[in-house]
Protein backbone atom coordinates (compact mmCIF):
# COMPACT_ATOMS: atom_id res chain seq x y z
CA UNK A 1 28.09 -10.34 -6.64
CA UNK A 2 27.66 -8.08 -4.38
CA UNK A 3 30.29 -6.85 -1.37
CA UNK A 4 29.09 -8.75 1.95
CA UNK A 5 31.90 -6.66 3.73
CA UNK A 6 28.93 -4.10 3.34
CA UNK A 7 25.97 -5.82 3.59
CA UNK A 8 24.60 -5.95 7.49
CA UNK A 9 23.90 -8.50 9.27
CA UNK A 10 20.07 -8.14 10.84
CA UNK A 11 19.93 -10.59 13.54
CA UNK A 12 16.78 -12.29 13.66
CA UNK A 13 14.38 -12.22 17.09
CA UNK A 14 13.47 -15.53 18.28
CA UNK A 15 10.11 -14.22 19.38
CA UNK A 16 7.69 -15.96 16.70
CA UNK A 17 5.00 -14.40 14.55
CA UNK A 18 1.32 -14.92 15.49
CA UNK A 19 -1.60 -15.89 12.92
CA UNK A 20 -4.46 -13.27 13.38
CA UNK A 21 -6.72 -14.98 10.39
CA UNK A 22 -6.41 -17.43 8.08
CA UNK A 23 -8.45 -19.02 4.97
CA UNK A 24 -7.96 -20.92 1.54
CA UNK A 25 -6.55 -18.17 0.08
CA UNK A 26 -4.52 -15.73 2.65
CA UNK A 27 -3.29 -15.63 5.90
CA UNK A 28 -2.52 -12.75 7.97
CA UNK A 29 0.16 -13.06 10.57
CA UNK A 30 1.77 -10.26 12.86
CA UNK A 31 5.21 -10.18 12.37
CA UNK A 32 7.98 -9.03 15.69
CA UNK A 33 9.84 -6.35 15.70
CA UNK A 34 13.53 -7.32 14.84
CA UNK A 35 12.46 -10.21 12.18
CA UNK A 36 12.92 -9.10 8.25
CA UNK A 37 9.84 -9.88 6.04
CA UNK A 38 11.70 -11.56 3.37
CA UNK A 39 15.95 -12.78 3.11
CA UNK A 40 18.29 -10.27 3.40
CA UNK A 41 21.21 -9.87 0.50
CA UNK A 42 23.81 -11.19 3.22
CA UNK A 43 23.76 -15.20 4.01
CA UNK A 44 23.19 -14.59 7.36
CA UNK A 45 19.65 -12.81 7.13
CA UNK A 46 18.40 -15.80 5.35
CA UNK A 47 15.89 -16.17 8.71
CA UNK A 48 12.52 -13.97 8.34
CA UNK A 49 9.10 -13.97 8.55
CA UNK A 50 8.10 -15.72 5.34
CA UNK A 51 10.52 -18.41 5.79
CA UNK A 52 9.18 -18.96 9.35
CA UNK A 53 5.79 -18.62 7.44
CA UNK A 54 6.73 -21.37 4.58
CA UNK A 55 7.60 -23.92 6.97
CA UNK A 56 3.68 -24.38 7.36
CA UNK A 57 2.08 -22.58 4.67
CA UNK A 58 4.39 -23.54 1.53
CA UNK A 59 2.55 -21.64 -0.94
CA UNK A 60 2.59 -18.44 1.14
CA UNK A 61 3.90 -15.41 -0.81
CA UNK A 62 5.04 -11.68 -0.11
CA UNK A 63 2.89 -8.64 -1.40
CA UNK A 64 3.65 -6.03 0.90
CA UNK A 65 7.08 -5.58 3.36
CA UNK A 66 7.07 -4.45 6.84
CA UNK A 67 10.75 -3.07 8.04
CA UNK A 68 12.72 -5.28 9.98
CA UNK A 69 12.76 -2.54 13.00
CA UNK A 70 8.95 -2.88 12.83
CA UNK A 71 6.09 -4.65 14.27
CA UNK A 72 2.48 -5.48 13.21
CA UNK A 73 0.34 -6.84 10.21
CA UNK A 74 1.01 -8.39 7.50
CA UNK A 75 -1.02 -10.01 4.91
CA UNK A 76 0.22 -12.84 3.03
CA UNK A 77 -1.40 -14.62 0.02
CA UNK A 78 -1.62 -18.41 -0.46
CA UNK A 79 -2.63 -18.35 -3.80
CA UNK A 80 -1.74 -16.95 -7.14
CA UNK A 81 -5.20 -15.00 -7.29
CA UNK A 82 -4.60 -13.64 -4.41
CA UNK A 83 -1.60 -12.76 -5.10
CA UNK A 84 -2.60 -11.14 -8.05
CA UNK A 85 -5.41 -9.45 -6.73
CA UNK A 86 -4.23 -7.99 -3.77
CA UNK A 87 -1.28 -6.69 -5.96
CA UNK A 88 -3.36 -4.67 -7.81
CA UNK A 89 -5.47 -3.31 -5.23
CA UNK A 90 -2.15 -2.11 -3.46
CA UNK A 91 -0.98 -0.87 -6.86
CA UNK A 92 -4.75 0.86 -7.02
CA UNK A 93 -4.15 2.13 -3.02
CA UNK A 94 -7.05 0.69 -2.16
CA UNK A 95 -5.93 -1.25 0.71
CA UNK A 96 -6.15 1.09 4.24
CA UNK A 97 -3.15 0.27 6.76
CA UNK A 98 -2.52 2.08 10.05
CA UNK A 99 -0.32 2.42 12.51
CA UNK A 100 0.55 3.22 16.32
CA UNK A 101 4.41 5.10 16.78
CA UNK A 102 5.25 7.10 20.08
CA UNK A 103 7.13 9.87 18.71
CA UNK A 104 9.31 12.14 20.72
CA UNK A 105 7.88 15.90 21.98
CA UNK A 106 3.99 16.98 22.30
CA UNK A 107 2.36 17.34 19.27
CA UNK A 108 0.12 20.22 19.09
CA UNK A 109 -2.10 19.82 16.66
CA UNK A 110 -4.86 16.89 17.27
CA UNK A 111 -4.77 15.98 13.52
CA UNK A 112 -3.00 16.48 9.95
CA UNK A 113 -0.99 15.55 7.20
CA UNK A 114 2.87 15.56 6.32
CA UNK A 115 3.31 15.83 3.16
CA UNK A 116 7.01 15.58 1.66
CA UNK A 117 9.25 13.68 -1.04
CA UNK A 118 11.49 11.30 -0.24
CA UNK A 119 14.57 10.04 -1.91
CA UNK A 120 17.21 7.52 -2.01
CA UNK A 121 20.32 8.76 0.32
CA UNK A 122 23.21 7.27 -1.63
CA UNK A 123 25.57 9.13 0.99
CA UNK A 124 23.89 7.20 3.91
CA UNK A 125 22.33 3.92 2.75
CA UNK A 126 20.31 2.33 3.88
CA UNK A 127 18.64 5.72 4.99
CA UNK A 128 16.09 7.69 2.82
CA UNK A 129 15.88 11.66 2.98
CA UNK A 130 13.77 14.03 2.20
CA UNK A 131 14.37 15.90 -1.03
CA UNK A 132 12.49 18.23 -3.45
CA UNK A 133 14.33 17.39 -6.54
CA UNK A 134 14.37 14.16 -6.52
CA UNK A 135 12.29 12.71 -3.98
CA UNK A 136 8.60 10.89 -4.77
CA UNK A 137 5.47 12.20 -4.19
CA UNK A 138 5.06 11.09 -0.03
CA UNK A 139 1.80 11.48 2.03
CA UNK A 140 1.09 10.59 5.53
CA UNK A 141 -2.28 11.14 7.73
CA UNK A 142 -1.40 11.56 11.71
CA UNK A 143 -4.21 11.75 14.88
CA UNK A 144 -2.73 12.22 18.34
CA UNK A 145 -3.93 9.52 20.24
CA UNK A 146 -2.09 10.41 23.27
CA UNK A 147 0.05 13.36 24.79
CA UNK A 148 2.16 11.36 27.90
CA UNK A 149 3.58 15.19 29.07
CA UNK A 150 5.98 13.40 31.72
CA UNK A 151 7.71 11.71 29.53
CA UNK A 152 7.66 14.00 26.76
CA UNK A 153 6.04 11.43 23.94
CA UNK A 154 3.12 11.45 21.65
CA UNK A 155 0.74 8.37 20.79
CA UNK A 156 -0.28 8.97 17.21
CA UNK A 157 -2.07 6.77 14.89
CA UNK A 158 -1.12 7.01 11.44
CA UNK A 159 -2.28 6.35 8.10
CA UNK A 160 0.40 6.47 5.09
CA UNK A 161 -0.99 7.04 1.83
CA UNK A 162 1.73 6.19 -0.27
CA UNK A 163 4.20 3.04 0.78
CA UNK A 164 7.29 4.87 0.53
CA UNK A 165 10.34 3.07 2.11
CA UNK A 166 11.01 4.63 5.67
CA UNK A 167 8.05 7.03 5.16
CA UNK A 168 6.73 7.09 8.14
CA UNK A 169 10.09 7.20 10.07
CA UNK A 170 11.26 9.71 7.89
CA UNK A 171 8.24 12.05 7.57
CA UNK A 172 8.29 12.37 11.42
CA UNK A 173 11.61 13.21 11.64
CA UNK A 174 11.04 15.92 9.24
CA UNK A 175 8.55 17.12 11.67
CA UNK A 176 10.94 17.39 14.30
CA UNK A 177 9.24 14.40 16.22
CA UNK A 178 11.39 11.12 15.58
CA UNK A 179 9.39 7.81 16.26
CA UNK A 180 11.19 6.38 19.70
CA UNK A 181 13.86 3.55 19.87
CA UNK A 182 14.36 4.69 15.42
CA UNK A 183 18.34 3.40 14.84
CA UNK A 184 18.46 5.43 11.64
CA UNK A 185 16.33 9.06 12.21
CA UNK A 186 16.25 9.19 16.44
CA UNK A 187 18.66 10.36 18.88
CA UNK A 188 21.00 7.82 20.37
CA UNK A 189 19.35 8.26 24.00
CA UNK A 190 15.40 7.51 22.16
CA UNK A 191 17.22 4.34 21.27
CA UNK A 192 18.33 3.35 24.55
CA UNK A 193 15.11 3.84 26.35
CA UNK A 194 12.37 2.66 23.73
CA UNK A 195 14.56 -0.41 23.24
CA UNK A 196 13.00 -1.10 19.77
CA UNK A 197 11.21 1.09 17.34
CA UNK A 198 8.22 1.94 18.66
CA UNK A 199 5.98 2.00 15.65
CA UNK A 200 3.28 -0.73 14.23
CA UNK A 201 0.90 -1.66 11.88
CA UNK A 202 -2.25 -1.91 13.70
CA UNK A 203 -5.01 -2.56 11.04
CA UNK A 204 -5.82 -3.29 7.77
CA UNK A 205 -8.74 -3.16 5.31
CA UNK A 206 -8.65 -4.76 2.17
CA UNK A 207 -11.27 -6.58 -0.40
CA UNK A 208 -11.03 -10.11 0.26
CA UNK A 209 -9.81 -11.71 -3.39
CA UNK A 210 -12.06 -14.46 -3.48
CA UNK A 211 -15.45 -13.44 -2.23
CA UNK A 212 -14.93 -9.35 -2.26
CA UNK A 213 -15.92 -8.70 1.15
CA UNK A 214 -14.57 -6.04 3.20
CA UNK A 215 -12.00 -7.37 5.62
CA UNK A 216 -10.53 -5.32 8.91
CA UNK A 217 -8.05 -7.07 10.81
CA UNK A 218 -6.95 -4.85 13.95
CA UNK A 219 -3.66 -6.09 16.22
CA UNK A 220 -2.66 -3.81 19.06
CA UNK A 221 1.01 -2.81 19.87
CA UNK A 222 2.21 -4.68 22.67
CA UNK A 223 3.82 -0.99 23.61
């Protein structure tokens, strides 16, 4: 069993979820910022999304996580083919998500790619880092969107490749350009201000399991 003296404690928001579609076999929902996708290890983080979710959609299921310090899209199957599909065409990276983060400093260049590995940091869970030796394979799309020179911030929209835990928070640290309000890769002051972590999924395109039509489902940050 594991230690709860060092498990933490994620309290959950109170601000619900929203449905943005919904059929016989999936539902998507935008999930708060604050609000794990599925139970923590520790008793008290037994509140998320897909519990919230289960209440009214019992059969509702988890293929894909969004962090706890992070808003936006996610798609939830209500069936077991869907579950199965979609599962493979995340396994197959055929499924396109995106997302908004206001980063820290003006980023010069209006488009481009990080690509770096990221590992495990057993010295300071639950962080990742980035690492040649050991880290996987990590690749992440950015467009600037916005350069807000008063307040010294980027818009970007970005497009991960791979679903590497923390990637994008991580890769943009790398960069020197930390995603505001981030508790784990920012600067104490970005936390302060931003007051959350200012990134979220914003769209996703997928092939509907049942029928295999091309789906989009956009949600715009609230930030």
């Amino acid at each position: 069993m594991a230690d709860l003296s060092e498990l933490a404690v994620l309290p959950a928001t109170e601000q619900p979820f929203s449905v943005l579609y919904e059929d016989e076999q999936l539902l998507i929902v935008s999930k708060p910022a604050k609000l794990l996708t599925v139970p923590g290890r520790h008793p008290a983080n037994k509140d998320c999304l897909i519990s919230r979710v289960q209440r009214e959609w019992p059969t509702a299921s988890v293929v894909h996580r969004l962090d706890y310090d992070t808003s936006g899209i996610v798609l939830l199957p209500l069936t077991k083919r869907a579950l199965s599909e979609l599962s493979k065409q995340f396994q197959a990276r055929t499924i396109t998500k995106q997302y908004q983060a206001i980063v820290s400093g003006l980023i010069d260049k209006m488009q481009g790619e990080i690509n770096l590995p990221i590992a495990p940091d057993p010295a300071n869970r639950p962080c990742y880092k980035i690492c040649n030796e050991s880290g996987k394979p990590s690749l992440t799309f950015y467009q600037v969107q916005y350069r807000d020179e008063a307040n010294n911030q980027t818009r970007l929209l970005l497009t991960p490749v791979t679903g590497r835990s923390h990637q994008l928070r991580l890769h943009l640290q790398a960069t020197g350009h930390p995603i505001a309000g981030d508790p784990f890769y920012g600067p104490q002051d970005n936390i302060d201000t931003a007051g959350r972590l200012l990134l979220h999924a914003c769209s996703i395109r997928f092939t509907h399991p049942l029928t295999g039509e091309q789906m989009v489902q956009d949600n715009p940050p609230e930030f």
